[in-house]
N, C-alpha and C. Protein backbone atom coordinates (compact mmCIF):
# COMPACT_ATOMS: atom_id res chain seq x y z
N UNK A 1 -7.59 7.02 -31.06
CA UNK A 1 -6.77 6.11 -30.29
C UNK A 1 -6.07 6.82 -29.14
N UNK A 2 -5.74 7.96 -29.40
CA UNK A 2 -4.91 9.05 -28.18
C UNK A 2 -5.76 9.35 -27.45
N UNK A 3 -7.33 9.57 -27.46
CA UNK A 3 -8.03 10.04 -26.38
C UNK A 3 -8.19 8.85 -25.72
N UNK A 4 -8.24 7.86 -26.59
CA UNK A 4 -9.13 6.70 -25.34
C UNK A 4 -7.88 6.23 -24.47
N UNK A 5 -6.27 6.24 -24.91
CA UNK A 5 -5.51 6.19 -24.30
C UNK A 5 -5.62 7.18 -23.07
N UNK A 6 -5.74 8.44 -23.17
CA UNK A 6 -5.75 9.65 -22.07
C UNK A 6 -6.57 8.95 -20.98
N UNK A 7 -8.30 8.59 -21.72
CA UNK A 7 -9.06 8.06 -20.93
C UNK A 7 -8.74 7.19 -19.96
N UNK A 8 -8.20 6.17 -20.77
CA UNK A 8 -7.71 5.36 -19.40
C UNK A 8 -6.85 5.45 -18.71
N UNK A 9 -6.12 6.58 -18.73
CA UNK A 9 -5.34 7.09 -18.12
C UNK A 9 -5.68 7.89 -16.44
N UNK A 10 -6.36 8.67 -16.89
CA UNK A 10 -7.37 9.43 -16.24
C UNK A 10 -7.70 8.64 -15.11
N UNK A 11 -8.69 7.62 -15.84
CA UNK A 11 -9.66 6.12 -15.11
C UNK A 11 -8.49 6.03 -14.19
N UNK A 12 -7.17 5.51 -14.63
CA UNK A 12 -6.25 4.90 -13.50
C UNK A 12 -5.98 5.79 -12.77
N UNK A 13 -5.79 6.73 -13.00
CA UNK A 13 -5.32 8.10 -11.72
C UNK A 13 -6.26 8.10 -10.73
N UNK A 14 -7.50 8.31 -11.53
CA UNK A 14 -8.94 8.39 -10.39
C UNK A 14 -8.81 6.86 -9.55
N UNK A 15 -8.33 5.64 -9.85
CA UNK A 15 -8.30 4.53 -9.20
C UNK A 15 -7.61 4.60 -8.40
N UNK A 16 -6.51 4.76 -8.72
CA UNK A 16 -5.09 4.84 -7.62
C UNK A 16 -5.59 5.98 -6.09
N UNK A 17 -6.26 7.28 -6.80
CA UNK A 17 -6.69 8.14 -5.84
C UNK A 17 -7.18 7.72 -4.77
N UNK A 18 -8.48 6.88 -5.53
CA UNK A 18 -9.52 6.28 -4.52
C UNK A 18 -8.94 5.40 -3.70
N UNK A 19 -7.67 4.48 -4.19
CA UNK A 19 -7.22 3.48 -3.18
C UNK A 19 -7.00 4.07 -1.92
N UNK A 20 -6.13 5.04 -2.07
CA UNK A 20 -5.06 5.89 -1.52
C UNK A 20 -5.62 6.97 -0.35
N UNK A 21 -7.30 7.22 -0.91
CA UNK A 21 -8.39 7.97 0.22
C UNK A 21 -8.95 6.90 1.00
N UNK A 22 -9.13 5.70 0.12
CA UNK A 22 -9.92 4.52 0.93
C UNK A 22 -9.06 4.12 1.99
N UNK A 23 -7.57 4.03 2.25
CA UNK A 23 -6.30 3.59 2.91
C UNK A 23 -6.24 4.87 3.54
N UNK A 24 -5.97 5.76 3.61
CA UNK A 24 -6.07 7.14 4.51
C UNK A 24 -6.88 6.84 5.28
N UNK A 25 -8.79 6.90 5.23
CA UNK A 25 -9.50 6.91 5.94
C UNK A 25 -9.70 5.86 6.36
N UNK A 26 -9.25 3.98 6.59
CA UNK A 26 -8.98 3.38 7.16
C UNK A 26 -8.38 3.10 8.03
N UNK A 27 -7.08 3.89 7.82
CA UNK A 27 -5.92 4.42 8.91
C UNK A 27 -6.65 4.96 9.73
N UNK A 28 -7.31 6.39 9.75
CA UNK A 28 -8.06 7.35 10.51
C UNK A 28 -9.04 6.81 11.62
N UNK A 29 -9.80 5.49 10.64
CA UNK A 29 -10.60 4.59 11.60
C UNK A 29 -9.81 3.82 12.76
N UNK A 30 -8.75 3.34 11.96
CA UNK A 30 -7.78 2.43 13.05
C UNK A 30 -7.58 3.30 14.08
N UNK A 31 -7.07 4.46 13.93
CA UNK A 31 -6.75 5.36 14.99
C UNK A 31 -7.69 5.53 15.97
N UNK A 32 -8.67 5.92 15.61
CA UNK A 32 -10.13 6.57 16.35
C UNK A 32 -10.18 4.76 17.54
N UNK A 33 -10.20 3.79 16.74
CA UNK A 33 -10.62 2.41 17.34
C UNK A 33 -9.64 2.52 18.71
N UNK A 34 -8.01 2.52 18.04
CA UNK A 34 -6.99 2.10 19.10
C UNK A 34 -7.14 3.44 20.40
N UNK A 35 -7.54 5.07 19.95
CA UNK A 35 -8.28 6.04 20.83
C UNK A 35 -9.28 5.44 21.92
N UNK A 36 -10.32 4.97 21.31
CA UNK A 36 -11.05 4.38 22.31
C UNK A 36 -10.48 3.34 23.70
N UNK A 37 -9.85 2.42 22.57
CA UNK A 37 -9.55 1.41 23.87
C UNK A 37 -8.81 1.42 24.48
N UNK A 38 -7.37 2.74 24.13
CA UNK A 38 -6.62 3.38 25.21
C UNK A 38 -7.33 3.55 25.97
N UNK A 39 -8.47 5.27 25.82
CA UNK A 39 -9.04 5.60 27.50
C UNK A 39 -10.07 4.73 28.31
N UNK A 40 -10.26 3.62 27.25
CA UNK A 40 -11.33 2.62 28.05
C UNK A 40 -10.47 1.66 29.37
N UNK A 41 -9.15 1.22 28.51
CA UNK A 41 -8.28 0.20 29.05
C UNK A 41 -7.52 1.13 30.34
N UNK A 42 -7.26 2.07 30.08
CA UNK A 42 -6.41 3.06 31.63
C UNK A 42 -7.27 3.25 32.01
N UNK A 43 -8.54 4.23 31.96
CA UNK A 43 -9.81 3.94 32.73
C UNK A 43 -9.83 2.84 33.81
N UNK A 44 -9.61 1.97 33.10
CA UNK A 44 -10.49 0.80 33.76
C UNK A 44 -9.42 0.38 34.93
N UNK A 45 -7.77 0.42 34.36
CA UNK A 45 -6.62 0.44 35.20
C UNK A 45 -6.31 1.43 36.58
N UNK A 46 -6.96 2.83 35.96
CA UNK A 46 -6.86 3.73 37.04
C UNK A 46 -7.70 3.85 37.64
N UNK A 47 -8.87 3.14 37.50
CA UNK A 47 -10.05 2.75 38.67
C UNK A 47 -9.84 1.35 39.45
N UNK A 48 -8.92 0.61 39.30
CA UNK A 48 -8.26 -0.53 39.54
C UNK A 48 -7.46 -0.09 40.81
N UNK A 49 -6.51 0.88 40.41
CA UNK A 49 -5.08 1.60 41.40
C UNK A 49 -6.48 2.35 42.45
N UNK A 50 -7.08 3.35 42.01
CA UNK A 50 -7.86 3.96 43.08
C UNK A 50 -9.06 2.48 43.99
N UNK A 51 -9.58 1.80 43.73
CA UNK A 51 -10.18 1.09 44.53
C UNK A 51 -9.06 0.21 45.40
N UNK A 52 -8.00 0.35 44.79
CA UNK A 52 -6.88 -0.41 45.83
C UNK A 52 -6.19 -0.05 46.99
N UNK A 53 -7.12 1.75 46.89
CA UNK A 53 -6.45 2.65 47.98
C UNK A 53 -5.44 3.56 47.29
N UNK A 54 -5.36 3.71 46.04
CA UNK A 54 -4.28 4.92 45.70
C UNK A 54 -3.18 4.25 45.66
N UNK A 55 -2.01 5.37 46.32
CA UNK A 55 -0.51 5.28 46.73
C UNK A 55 -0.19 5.78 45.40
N UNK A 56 1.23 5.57 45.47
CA UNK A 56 1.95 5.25 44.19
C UNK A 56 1.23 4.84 42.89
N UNK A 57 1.19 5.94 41.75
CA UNK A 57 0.32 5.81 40.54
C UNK A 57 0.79 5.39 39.39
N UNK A 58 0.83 4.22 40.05
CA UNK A 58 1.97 3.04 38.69
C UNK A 58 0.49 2.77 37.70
N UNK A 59 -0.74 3.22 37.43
CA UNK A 59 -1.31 2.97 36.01
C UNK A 59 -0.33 4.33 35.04
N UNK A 60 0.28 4.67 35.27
CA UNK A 60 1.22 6.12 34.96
C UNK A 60 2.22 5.66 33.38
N UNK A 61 2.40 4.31 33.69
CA UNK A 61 3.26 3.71 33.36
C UNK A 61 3.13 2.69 31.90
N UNK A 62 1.52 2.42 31.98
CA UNK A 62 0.97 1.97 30.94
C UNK A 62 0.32 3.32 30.42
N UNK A 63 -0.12 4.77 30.97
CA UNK A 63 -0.71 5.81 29.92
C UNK A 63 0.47 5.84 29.49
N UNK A 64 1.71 6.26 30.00
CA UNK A 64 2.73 7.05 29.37
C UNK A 64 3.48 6.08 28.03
N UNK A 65 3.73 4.26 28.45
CA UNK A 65 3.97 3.72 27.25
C UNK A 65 3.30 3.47 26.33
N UNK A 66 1.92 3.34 26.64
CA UNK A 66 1.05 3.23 25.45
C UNK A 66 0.41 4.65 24.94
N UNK A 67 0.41 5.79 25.38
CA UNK A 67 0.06 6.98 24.82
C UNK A 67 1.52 7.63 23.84
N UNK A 68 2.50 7.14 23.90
CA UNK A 68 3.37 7.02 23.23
C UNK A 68 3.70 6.32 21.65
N UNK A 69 3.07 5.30 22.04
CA UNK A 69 2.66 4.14 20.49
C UNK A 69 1.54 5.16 20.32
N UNK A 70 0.75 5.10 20.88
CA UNK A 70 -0.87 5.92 20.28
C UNK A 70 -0.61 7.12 19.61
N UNK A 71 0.55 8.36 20.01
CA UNK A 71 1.06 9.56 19.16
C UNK A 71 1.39 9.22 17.64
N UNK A 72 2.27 7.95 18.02
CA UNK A 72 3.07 7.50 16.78
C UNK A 72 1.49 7.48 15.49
N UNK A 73 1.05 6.46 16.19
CA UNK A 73 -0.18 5.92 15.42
C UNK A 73 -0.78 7.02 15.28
N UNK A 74 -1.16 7.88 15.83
CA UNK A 74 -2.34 9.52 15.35
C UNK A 74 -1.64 10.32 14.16
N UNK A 75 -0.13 10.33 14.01
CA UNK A 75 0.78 11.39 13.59
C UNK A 75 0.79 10.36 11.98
N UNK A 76 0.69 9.20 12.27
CA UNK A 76 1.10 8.31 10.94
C UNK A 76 -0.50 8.83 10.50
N UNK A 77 -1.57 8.43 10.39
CA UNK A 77 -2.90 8.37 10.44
C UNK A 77 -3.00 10.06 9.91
N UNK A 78 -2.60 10.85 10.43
CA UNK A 78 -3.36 12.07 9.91
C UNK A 78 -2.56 13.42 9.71
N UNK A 79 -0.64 12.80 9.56
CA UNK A 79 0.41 13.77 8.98
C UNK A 79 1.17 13.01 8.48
N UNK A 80 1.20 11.59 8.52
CA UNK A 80 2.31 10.79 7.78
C UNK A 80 2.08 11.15 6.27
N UNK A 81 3.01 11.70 5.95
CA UNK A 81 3.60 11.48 4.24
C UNK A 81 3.53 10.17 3.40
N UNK A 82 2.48 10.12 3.05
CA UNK A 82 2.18 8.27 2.88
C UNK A 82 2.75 8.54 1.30
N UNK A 83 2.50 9.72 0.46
CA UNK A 83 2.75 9.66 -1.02
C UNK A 83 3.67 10.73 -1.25
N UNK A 84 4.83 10.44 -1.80
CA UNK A 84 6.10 10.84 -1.80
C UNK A 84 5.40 11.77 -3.02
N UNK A 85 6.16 13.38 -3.11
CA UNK A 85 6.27 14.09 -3.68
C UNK A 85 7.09 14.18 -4.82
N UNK A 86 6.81 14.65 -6.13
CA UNK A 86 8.00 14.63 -6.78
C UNK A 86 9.69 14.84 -6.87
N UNK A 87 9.28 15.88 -6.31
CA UNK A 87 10.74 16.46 -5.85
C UNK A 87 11.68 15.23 -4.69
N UNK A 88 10.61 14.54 -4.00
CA UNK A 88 11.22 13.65 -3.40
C UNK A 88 11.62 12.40 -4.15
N UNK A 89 10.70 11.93 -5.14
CA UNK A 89 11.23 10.66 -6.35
C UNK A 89 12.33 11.23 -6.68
N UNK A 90 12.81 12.67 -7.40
CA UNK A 90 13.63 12.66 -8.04
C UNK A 90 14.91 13.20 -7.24
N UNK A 91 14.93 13.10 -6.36
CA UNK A 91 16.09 13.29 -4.97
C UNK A 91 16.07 11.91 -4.57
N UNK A 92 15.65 10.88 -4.73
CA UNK A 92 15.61 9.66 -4.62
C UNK A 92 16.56 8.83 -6.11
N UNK A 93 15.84 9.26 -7.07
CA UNK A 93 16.75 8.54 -7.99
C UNK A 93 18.05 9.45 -8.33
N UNK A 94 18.37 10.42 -8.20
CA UNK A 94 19.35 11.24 -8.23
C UNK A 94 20.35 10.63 -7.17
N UNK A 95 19.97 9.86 -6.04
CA UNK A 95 21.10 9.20 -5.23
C UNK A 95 21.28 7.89 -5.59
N UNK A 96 20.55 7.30 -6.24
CA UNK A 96 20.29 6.11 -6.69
C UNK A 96 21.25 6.27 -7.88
N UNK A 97 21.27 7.03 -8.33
CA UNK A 97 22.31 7.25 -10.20
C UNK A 97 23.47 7.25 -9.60
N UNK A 98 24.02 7.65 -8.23
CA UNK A 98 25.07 8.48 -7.53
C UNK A 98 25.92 7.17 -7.14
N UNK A 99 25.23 5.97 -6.92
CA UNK A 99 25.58 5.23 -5.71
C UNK A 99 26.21 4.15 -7.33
């Protein structure tokens, strides 16, 4: 009865894992997608400003606000801390007992 308990124990760890790689590398995809259609979309803006004659390089303005969201999104995607560490649960309920 204790092993098959372990067993499914196990089973659920390996499940939870897989969610948790399947959701990682979905993220990773999202990223790579929203990558593309940044340099497609300024591309297409800063060939817009140059056939208009140049001047003043106001496509500047959409790389710099949207390459900004796009950091956010790369840094979540492939350094965000998505699964809290132990030491962090229990510095979590340790303020939680406190309060």
């Amino acid at each position: 009865m204790a092993e098959e308990k372990m067993a499914q124990e196990q089973i659920g760890q390996a499940d939870d894992l897989r969610r948790q790689a399947l959701k990682r590398l979905e993220e990773k995809r999202g990223f790579k997608v929203h990558l593309a259609i940044y340099i497609i979309v300024n591309a297409a803006i800063s060939a817009t400003w140059w056939m208009s004659g140049g001047g003043y390089f106001w496509p500047m303005w959409t790389i710099l606000g949207w390459g900004i969201g796009l950091a956010f999104h790369g840094w979540g995607a492939y350094f965000g801390d998505r699964i809290p560490s132990e030491a962090q649960i229990e510095r979590e309920m340790q303020r939680l007992k406190g309060e």
